[in-house]
C-alpha atoms as a PDB file:
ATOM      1  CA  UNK A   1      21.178 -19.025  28.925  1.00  0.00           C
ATOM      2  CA  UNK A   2      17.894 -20.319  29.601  1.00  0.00           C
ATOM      3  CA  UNK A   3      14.751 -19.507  27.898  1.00  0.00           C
ATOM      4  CA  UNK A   4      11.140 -20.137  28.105  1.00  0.00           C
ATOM      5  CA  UNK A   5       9.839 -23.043  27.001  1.00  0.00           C
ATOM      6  CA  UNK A   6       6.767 -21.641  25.191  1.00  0.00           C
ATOM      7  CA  UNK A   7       8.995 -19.482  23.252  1.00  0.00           C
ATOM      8  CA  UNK A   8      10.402 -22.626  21.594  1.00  0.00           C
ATOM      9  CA  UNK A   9       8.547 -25.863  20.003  1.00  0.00           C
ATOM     10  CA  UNK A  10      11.258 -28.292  19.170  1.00  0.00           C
ATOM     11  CA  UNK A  11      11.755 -30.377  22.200  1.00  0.00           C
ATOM     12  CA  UNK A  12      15.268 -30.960  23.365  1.00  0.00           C
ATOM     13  CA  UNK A  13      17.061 -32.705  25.989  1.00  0.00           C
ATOM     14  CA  UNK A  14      19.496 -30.199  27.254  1.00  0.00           C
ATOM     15  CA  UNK A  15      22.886 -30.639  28.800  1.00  0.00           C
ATOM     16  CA  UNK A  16      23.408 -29.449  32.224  1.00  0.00           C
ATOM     17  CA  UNK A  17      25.286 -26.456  32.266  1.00  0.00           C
ATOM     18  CA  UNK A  18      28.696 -26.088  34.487  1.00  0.00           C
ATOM     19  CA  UNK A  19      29.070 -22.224  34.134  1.00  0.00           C
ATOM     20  CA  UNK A  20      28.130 -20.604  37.441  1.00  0.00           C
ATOM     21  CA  UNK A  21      24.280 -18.964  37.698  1.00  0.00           C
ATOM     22  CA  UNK A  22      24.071 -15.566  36.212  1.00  0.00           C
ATOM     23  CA  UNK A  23      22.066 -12.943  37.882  1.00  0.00           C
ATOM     24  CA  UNK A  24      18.722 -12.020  36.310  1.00  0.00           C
ATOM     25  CA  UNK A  25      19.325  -9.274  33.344  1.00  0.00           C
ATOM     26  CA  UNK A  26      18.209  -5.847  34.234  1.00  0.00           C
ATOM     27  CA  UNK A  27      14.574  -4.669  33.632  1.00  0.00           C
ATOM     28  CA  UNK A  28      14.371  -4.010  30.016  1.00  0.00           C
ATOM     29  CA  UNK A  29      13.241  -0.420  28.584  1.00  0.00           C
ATOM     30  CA  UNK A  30      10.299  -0.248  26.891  1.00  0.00           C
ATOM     31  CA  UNK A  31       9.022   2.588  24.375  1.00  0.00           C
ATOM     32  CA  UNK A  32       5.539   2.771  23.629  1.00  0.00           C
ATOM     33  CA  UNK A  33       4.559   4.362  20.729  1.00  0.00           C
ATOM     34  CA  UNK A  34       0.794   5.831  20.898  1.00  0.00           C
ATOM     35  CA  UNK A  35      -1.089   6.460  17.700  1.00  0.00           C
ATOM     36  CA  UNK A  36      -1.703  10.305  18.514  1.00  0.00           C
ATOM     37  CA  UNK A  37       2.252  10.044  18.711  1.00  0.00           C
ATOM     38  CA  UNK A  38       3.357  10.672  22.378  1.00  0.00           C
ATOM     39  CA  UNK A  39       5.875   8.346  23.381  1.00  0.00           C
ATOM     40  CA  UNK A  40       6.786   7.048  26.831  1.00  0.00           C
ATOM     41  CA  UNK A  41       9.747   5.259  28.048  1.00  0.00           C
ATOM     42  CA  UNK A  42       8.426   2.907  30.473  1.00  0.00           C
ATOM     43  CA  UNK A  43       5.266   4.494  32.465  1.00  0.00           C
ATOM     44  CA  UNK A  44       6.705   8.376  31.492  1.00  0.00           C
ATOM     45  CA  UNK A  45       6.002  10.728  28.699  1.00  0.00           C
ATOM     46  CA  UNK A  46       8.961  12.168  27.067  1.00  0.00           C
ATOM     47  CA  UNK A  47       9.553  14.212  24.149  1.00  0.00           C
ATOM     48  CA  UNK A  48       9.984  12.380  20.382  1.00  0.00           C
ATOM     49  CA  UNK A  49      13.046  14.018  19.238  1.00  0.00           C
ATOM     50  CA  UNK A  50      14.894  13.108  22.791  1.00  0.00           C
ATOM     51  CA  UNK A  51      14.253   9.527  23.125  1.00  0.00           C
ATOM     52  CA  UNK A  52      17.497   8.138  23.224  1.00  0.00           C
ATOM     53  CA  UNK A  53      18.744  11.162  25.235  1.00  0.00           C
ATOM     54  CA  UNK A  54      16.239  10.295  28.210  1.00  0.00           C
ATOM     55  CA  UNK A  55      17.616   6.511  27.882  1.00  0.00           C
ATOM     56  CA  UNK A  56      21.028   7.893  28.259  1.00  0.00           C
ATOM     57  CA  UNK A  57      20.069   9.683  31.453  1.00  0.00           C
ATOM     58  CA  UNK A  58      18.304   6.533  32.059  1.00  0.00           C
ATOM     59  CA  UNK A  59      21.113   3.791  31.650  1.00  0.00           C
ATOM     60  CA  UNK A  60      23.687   5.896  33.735  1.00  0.00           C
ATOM     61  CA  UNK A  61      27.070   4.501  33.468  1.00  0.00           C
ATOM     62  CA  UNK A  62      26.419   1.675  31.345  1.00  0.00           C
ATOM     63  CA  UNK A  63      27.065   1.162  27.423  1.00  0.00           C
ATOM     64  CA  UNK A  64      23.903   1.950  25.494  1.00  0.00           C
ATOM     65  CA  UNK A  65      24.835  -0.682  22.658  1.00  0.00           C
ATOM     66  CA  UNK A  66      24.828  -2.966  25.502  1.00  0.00           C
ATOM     67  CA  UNK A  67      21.176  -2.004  26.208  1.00  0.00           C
ATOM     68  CA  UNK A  68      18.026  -3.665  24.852  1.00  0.00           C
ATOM     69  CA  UNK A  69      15.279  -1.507  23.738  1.00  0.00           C
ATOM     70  CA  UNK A  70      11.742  -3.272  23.056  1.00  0.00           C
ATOM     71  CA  UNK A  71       9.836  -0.791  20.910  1.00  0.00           C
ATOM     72  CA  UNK A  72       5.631  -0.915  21.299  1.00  0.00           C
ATOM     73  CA  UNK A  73       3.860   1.044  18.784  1.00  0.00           C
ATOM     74  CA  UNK A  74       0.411   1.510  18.313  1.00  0.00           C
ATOM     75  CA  UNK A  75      -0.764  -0.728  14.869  1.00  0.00           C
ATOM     76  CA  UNK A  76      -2.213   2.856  13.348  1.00  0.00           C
ATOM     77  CA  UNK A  77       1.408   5.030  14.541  1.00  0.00           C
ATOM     78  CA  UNK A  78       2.440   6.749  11.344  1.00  0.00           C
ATOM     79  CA  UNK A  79       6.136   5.579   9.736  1.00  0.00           C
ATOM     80  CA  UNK A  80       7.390   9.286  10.236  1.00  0.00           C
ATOM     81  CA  UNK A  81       6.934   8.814  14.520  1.00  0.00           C
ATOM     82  CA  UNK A  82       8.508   5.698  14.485  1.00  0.00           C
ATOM     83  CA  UNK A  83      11.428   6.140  12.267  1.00  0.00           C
ATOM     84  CA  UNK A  84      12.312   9.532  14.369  1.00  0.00           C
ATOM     85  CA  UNK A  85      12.131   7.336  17.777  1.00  0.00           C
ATOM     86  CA  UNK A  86      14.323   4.601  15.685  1.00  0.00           C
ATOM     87  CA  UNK A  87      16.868   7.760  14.912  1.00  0.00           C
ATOM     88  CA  UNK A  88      16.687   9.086  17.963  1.00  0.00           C
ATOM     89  CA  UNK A  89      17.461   5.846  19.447  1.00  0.00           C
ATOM     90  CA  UNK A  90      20.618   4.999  16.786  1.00  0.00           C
ATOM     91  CA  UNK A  91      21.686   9.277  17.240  1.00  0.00           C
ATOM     92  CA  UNK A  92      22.380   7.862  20.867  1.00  0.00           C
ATOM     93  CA  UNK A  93      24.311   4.770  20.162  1.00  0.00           C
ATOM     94  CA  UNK A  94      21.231   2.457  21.223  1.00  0.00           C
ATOM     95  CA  UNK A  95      21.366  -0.023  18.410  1.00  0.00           C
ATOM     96  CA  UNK A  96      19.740  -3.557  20.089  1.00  0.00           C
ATOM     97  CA  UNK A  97      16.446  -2.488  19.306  1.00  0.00           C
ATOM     98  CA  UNK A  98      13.516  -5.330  19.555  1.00  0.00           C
ATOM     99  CA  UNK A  99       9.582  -4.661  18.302  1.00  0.00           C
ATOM    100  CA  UNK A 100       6.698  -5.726  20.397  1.00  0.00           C
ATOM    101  CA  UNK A 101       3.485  -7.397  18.808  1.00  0.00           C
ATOM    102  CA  UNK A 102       0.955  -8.786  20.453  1.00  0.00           C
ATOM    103  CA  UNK A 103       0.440 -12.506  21.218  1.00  0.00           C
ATOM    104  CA  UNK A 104      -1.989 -14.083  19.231  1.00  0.00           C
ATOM    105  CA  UNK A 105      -1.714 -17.607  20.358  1.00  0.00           C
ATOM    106  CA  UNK A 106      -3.467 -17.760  23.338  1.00  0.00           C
END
C-alpha cells in the first residue's frame, strides 16, 4: 500500500514490494454536512433520515462494511444532525466511517 508522503514525517527507506500493482481504490463517498442541516452525498442533496439507504443504492452489489465513508460537516452542524447521519449510516451496515477537517498546515 502506498501512501503520500506528506501524510507521514518519519522518513523511511522502504523495501520494494513483490506483490503485483493493485488498481486504484474506487472514488470514495463523501457526506457533507451543512450547518442549516441538508446533507449531500457527493454533489446531491438527499434526505437525513435515508443516508445510508441512498449509499446502498449507491454501492450496488458491493459490501457496505467494505465501503469508506468520509463524513464533512460544517464546524457550527448541531450533534443531533450528525449523530442521525452516523445512525443512518451504521442502520445500513456502513461502519468505516472517516471525518474530514480542514488542513491547516499549509
Amino acid at each position: 500500500v502506498a501512501a503520500p508522503l506528506a501524510t507521514v514525517s518519519v522518513e523511511v527507506k522502504l523495501p520494494v514490494a513483490v506483490a503485483p500493482m493493485q488498481p486504484n481504490p474506487p472514488k470514495p463517498f463523501y457526506v457533507s454536512i451543512q450547518a442549516n442541516s441538508r446533507v449531500y452525498i457527493g454533489d446531491d442533496e438527499v434526505d437525513i433520515d435515508n443516508v445510508g439507504g441512498e449509499l446502498l443504492n449507491l454501492i450496488g452489489n458491493k459490501t457496505p462494511s467494505d465501503e469508506r465513508i468520509f463524513i464533512r460537516a460544517d464546524q457550527t452542524t448541531r450533534y443531533g444532525d450528525f449523530m442521525q447521519v452516523m445512525n443512518s449510516l451504521q442502520d445500513s451496515g456502513f461502519y468505516s466511517v472517516a471525518l474530514v477537517g480542514e488542513d491547516q498546515s499549509s
